[in-house]
Protein backbone atom coordinates (compact mmCIF):
# COMPACT_ATOMS: atom_id res chain seq x y z
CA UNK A 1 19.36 -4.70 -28.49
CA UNK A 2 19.21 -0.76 -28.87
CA UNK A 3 16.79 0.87 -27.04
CA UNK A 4 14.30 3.43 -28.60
CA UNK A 5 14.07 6.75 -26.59
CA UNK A 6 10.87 8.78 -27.04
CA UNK A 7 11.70 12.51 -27.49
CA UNK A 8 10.09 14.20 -24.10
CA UNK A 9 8.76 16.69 -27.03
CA UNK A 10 7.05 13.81 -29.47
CA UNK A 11 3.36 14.45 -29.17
CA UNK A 12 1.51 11.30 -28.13
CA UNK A 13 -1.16 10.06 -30.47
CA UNK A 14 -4.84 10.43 -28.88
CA UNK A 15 -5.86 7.20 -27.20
CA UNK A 16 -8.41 5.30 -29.18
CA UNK A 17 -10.78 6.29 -25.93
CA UNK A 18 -12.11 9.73 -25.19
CA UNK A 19 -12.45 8.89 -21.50
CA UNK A 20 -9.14 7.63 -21.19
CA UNK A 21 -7.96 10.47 -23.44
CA UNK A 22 -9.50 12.94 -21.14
CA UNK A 23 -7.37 10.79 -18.07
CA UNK A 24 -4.54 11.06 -20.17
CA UNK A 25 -4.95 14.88 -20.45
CA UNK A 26 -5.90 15.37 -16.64
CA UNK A 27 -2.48 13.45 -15.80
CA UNK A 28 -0.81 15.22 -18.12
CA UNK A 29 -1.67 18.39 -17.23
CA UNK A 30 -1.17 17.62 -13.39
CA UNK A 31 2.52 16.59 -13.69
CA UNK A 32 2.96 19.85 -15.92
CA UNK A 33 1.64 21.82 -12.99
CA UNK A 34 4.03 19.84 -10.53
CA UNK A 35 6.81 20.57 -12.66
CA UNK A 36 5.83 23.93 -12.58
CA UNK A 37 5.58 24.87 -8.98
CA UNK A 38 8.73 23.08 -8.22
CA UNK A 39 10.55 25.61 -10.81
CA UNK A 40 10.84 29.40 -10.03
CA UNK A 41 10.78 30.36 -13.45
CA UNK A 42 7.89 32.19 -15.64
CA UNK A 43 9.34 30.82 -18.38
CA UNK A 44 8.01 27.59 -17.28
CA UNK A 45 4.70 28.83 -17.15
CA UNK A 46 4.86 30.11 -21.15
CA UNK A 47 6.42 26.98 -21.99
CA UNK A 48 3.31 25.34 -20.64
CA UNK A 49 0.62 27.93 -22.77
CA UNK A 50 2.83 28.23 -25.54
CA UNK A 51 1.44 24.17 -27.02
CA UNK A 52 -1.90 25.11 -28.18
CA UNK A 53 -3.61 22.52 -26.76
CA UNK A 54 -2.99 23.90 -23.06
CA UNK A 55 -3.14 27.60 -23.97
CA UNK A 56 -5.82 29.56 -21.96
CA UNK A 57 -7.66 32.30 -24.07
CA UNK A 58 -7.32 36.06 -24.45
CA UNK A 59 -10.92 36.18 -22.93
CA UNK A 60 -9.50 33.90 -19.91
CA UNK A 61 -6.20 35.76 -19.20
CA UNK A 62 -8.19 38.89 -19.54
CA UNK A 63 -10.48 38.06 -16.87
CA UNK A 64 -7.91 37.21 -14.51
CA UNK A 65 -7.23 40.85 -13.94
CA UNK A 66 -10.81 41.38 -12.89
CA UNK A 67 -10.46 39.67 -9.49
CA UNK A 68 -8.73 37.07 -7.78
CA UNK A 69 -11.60 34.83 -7.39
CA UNK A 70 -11.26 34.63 -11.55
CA UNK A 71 -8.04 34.13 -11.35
CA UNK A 72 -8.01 31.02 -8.23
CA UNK A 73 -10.93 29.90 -10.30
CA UNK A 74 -8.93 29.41 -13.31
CA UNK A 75 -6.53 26.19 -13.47
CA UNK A 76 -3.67 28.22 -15.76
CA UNK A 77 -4.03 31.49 -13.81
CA UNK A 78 -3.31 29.99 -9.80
CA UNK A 79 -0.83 28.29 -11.71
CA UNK A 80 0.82 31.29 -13.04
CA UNK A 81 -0.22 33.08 -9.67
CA UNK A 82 1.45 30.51 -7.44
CA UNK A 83 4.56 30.50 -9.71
CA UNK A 84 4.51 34.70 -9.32
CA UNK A 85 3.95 33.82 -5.48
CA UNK A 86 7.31 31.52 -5.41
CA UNK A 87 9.58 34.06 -7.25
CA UNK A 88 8.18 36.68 -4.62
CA UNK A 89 8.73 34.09 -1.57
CA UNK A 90 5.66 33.97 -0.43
CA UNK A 91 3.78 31.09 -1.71
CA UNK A 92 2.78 29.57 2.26
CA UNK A 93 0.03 32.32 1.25
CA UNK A 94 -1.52 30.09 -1.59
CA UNK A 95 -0.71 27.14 0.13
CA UNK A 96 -2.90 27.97 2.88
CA UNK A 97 -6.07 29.72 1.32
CA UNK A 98 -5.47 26.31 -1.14
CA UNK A 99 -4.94 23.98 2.05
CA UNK A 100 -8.25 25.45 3.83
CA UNK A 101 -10.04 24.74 0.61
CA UNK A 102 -9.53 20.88 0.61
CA UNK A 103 -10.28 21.39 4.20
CA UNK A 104 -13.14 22.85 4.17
CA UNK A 105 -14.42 19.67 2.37
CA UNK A 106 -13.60 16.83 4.74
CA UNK A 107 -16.61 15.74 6.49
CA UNK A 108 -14.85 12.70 8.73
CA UNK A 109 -14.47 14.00 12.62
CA UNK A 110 -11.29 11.82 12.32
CA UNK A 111 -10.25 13.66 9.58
CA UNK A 112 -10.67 17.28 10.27
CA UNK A 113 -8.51 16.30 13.55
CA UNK A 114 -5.89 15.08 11.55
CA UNK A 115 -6.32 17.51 8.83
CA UNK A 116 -6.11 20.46 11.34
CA UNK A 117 -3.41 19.35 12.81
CA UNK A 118 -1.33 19.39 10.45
CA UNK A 119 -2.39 22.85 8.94
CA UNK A 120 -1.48 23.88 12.59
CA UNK A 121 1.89 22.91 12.43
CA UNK A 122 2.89 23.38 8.96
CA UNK A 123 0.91 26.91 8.57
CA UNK A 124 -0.04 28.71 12.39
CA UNK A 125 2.39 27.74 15.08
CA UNK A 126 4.99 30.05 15.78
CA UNK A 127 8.54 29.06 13.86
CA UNK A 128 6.24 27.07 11.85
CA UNK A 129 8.00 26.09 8.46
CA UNK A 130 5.40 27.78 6.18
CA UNK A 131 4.46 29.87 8.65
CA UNK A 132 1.89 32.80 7.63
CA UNK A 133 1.22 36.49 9.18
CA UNK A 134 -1.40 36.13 11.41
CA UNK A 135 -2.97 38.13 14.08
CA UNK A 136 -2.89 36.54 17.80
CA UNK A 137 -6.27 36.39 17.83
CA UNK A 138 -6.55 34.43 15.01
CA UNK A 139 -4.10 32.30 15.85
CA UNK A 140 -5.82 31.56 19.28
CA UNK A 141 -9.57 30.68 17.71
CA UNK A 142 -7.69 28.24 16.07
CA UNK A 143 -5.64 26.81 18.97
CA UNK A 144 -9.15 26.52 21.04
CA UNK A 145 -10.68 24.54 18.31
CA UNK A 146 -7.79 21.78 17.45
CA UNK A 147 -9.34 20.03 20.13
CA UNK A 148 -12.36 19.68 18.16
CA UNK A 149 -12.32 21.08 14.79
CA UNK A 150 -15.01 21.71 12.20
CA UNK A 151 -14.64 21.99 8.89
CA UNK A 152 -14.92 26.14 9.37
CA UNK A 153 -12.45 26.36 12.05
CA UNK A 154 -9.43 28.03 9.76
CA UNK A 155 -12.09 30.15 7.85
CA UNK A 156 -11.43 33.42 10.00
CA UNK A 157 -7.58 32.91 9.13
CA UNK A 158 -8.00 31.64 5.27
CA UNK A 159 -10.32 35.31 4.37
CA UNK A 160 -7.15 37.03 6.01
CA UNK A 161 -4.83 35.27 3.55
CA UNK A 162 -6.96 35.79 1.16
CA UNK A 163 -7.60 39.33 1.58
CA UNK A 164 -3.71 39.77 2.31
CA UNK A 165 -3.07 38.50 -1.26
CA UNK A 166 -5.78 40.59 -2.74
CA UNK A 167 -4.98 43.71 -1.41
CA UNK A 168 -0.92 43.08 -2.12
CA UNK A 169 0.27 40.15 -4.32
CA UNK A 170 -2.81 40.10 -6.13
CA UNK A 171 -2.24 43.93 -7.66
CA UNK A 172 1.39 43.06 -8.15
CA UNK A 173 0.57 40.12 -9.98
CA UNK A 174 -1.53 41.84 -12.05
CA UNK A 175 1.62 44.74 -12.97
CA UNK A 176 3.63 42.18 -13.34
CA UNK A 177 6.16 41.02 -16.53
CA UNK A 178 4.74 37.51 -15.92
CA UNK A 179 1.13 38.76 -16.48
CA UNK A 180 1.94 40.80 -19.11
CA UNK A 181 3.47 37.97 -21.12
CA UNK A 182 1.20 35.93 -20.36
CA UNK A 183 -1.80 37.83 -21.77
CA UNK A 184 0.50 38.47 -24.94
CA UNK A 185 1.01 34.79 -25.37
CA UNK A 186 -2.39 34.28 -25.10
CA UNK A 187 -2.65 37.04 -27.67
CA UNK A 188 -0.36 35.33 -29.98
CA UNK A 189 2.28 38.17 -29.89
CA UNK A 190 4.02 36.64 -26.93
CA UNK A 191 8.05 37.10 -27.29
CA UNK A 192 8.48 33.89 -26.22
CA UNK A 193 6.14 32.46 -29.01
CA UNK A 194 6.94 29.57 -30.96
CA UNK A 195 6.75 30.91 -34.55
């Protein structure tokens, strides 16, 4: 018995089901992004845009320049952004302000101490394996409240990742080769357009 392989480039007919199409999609669309982030290549990122159906607009790449809540707010653009992070080695940056986000969330006690500990060691400690540029200060609000945590006990360090990426890898985002392609992709002039 031969086996049939599906090529990975086959579009998938639309489930019979627009909720489970719509699952289908999200899934889809997830794995993409995992692909994505564990490549260091912008190519990846047009690859992605390039199939219609996932292709953010000219309006929506546009407003990415405008500020980097647009562009955080915008599935496709922290995707691009995070990719641009990785190729600049810096992506414990996004990985942080993204981390305190899901934090910020958690309303279990049990939780938040769990939660926070693990953003201490992965993000604040010194020789920390992601660790970011904080100021000692900083870094000691937060040791005081691992003991007990709430959900706004990173906040002071997030808005200074935040603002670090604004006021640096933000701009050089925006300058950027990536950026530029992307908005001509989006344009349909891209030169890595399918034609």
């Amino acid at each position: 018995m031969t086996a049939v392989i599906a090529s990975p480039r086959a579009p998938r007919p639309a489930p019979s089901h627009p909720i489970k199409y719509a699952q289908f999609r999200r899934k889809n669309w997830r794995n993409r992004i995992r692909f994505l982030l564990k490549t260091n290549s912008s190519k990846s990122v047009l690859r992605l845009i390039q199939n219609r159906s996932y292709r953010p607009s000219a309006d929506d790449v546009n407003q990415w320049a405008q500020s980097l809540d647009k562009l955080l707010g915008h599935k496709y653009g922290k995707a691009a952004f995070c990719i641009f992070l990785k190729s600049e080695f810096c992506e414990e940056n996004i990985e942080f302000w993204t981390a305190c986000e899901d934090f910020r969330t958690l309303t279990s006690h049990k939780e938040l101490v769990s939660k926070a500990s693990g953003l201490y060691e992965d993000f604040i400690k010194s020789e920390a394996p992601k660790e970011i540029n904080l100021d000692f200060h900083t870094k000691n609000a937060i040791v005081q409240s691992l003991h007990d945590p709430t959900a706004t006990s990173f906040l002071a360090a997030q808005r200074k990742v935040y603002s670090l990426m604004e006021n640096n890898s933000y701009p050089r985002f925006i300058q950027s080769d990536l950026y530029k392609e992307l908005c001509a992709v989006a344009r349909g002039e891209g030169k890595h357009m399918k034609h």
